[in-house]
N, C-alpha and C. Protein backbone atom coordinates (compact mmCIF):
# COMPACT_ATOMS: atom_id res chain seq x y z
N UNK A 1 321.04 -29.73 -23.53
CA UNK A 1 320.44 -30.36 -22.37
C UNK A 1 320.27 -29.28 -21.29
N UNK A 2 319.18 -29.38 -20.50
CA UNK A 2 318.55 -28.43 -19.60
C UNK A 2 319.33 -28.58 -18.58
N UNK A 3 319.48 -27.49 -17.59
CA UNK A 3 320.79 -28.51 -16.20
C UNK A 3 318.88 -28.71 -15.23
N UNK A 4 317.93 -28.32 -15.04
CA UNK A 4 316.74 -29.05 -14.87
C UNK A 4 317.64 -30.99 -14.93
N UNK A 5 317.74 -30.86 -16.06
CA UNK A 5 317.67 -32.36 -16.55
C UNK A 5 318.83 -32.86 -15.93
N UNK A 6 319.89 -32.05 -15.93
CA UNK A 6 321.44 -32.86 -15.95
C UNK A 6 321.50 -32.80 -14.35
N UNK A 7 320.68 -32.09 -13.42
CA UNK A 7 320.42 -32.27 -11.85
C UNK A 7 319.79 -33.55 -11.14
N UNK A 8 318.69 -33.71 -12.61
CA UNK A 8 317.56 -34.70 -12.26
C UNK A 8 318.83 -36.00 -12.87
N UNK A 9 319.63 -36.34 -13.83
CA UNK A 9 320.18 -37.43 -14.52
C UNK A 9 321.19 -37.44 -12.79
N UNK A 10 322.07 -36.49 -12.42
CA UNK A 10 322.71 -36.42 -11.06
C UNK A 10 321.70 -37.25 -10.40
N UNK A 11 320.62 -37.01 -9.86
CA UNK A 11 320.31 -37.76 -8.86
C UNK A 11 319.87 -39.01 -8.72
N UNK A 12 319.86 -39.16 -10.41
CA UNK A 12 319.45 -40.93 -10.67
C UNK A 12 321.05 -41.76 -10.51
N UNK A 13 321.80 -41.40 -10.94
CA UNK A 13 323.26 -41.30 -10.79
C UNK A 13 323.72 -41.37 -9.13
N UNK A 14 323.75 -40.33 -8.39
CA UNK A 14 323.83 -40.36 -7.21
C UNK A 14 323.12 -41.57 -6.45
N UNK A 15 322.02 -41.96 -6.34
CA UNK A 15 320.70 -43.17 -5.62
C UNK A 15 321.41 -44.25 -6.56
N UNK A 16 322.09 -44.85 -7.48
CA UNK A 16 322.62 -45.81 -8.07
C UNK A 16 323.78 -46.22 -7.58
N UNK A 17 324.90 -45.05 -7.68
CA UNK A 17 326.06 -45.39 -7.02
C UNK A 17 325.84 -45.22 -5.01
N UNK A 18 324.92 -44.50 -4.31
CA UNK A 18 325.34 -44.94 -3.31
C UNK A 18 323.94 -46.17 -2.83
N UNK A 19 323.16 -46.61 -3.58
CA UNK A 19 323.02 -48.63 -3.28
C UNK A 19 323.92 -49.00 -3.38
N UNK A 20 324.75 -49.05 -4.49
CA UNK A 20 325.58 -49.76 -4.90
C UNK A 20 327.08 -49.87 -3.87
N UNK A 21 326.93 -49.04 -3.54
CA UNK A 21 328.51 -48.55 -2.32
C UNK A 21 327.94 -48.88 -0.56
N UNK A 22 326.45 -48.41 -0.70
CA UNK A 22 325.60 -49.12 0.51
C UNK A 22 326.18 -50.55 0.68
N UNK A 23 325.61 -51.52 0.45
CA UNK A 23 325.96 -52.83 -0.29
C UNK A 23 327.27 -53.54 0.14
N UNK A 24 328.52 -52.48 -0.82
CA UNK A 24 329.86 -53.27 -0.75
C UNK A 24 330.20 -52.62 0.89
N UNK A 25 329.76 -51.80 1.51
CA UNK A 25 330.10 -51.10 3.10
C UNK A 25 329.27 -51.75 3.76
N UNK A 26 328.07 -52.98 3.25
CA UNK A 26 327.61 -53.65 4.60
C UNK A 26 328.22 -54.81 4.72
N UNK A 27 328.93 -55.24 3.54
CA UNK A 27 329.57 -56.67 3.30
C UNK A 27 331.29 -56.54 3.36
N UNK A 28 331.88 -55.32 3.89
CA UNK A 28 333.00 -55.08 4.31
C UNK A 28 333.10 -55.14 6.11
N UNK A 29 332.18 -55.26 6.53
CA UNK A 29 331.84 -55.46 7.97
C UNK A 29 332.68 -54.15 8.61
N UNK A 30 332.39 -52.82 7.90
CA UNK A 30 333.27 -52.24 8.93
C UNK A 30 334.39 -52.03 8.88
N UNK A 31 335.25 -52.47 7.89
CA UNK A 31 336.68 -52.17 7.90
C UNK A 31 337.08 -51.22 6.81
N UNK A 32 336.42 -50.72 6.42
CA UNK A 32 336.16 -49.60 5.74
C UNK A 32 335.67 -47.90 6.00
N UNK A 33 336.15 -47.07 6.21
CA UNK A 33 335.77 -46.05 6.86
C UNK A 33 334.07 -45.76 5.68
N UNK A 34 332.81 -45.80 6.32
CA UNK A 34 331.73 -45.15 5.12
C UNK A 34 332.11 -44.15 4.83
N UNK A 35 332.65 -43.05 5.18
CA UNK A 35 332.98 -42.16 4.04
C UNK A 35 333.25 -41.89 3.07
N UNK A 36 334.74 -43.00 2.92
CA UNK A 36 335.09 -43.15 1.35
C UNK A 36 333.92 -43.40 0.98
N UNK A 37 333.05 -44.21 1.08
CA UNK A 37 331.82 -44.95 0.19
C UNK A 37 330.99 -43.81 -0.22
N UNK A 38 330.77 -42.70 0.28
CA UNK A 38 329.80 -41.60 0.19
C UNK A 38 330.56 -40.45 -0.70
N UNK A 39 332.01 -40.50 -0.62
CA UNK A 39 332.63 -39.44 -1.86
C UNK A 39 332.98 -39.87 -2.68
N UNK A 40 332.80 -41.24 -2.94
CA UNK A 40 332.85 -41.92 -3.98
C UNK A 40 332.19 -42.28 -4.87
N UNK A 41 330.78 -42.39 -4.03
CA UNK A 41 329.59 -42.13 -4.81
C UNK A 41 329.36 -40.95 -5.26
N UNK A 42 329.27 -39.91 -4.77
CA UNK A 42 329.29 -38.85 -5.34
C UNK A 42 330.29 -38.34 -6.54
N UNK A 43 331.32 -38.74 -6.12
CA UNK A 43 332.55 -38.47 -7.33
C UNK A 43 331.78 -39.42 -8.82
N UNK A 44 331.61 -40.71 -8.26
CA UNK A 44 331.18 -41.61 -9.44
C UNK A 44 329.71 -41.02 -10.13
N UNK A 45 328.82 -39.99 -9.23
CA UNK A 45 327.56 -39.63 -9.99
C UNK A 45 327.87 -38.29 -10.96
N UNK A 46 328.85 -37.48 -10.36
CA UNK A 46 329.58 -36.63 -11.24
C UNK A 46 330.10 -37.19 -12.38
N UNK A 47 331.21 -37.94 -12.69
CA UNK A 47 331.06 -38.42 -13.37
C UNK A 47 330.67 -39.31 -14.34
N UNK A 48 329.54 -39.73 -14.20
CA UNK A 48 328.17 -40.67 -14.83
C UNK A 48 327.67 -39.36 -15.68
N UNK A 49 327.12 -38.39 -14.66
CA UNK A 49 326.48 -37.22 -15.33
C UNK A 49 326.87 -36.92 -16.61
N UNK A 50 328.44 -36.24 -16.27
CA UNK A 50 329.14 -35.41 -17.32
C UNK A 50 329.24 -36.69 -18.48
N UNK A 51 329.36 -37.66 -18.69
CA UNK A 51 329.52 -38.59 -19.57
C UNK A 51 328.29 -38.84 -20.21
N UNK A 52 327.35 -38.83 -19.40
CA UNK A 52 325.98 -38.78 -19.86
C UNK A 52 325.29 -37.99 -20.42
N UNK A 53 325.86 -36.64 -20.20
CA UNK A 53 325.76 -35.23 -20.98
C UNK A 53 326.55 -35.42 -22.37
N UNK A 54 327.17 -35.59 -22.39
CA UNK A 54 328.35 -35.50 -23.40
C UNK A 54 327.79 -36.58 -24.57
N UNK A 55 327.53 -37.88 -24.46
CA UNK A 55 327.10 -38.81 -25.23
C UNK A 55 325.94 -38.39 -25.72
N UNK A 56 324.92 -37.85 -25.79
CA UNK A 56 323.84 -37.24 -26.82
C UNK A 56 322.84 -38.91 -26.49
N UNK A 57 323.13 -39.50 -26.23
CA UNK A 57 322.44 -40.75 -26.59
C UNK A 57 321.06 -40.95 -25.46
N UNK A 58 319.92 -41.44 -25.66
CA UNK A 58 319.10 -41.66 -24.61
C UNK A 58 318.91 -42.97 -24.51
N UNK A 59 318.61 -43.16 -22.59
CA UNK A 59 318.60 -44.28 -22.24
C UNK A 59 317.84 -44.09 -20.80
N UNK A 60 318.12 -45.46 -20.14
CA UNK A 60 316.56 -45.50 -19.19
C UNK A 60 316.89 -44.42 -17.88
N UNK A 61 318.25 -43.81 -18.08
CA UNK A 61 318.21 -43.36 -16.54
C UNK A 61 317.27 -41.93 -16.97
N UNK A 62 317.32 -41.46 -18.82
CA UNK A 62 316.91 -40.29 -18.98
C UNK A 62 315.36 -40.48 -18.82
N UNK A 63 314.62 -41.62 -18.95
CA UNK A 63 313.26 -41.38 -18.69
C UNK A 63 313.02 -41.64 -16.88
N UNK A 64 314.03 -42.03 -16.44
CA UNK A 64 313.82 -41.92 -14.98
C UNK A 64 314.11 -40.13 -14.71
N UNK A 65 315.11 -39.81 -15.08
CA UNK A 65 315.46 -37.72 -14.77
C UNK A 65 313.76 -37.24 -15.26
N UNK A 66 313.15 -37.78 -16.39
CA UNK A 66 312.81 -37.29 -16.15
C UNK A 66 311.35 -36.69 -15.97
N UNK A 67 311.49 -38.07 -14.86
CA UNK A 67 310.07 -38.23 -13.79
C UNK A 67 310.65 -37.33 -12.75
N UNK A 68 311.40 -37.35 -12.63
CA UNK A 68 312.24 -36.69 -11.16
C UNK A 68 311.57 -34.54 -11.85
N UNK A 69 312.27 -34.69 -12.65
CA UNK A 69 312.12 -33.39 -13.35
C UNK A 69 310.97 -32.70 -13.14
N UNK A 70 309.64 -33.32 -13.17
CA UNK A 70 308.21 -33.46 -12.78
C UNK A 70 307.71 -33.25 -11.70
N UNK A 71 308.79 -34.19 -10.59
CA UNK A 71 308.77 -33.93 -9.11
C UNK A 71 309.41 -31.95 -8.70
N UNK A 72 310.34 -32.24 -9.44
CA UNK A 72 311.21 -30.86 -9.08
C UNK A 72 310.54 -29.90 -9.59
């Protein structure tokens, strides 16, 4: 795998987990520092990646990388 690719699979990864952390930090009203929510997402797109590297298998985030790939 190209790191081209495994940058572009990161950032489909990254835009997934922080909607997803967006979301649970607007429906926590605040009692939550956003930060955690933002190194968490990030921690969670790191590891999406590397798991996603590792499994050989293709799936929809790889034809989303790699439209991104195209862009980049």
């Amino acid at each position: 795998m190209k790191l081209k690719h495994k940058i572009a699979l990161f950032i489909v990864y990254l835009i997934l987990f922080g909607a997803l952390s967006s979301m649970v930090d607007y429906y926590a009203y605040d009692m939550i520092n956003p930060w955690i929510f933002v190194v968490l997402s990030f921690i969670g797109a790191v590891w999406a990646t590397i798991v996603h590297a590792n499994s050989r298998q293709k799936s929809k985030a790889d034809e989303l990388a790699k439209d991104i790939e195209e862009i980049l």
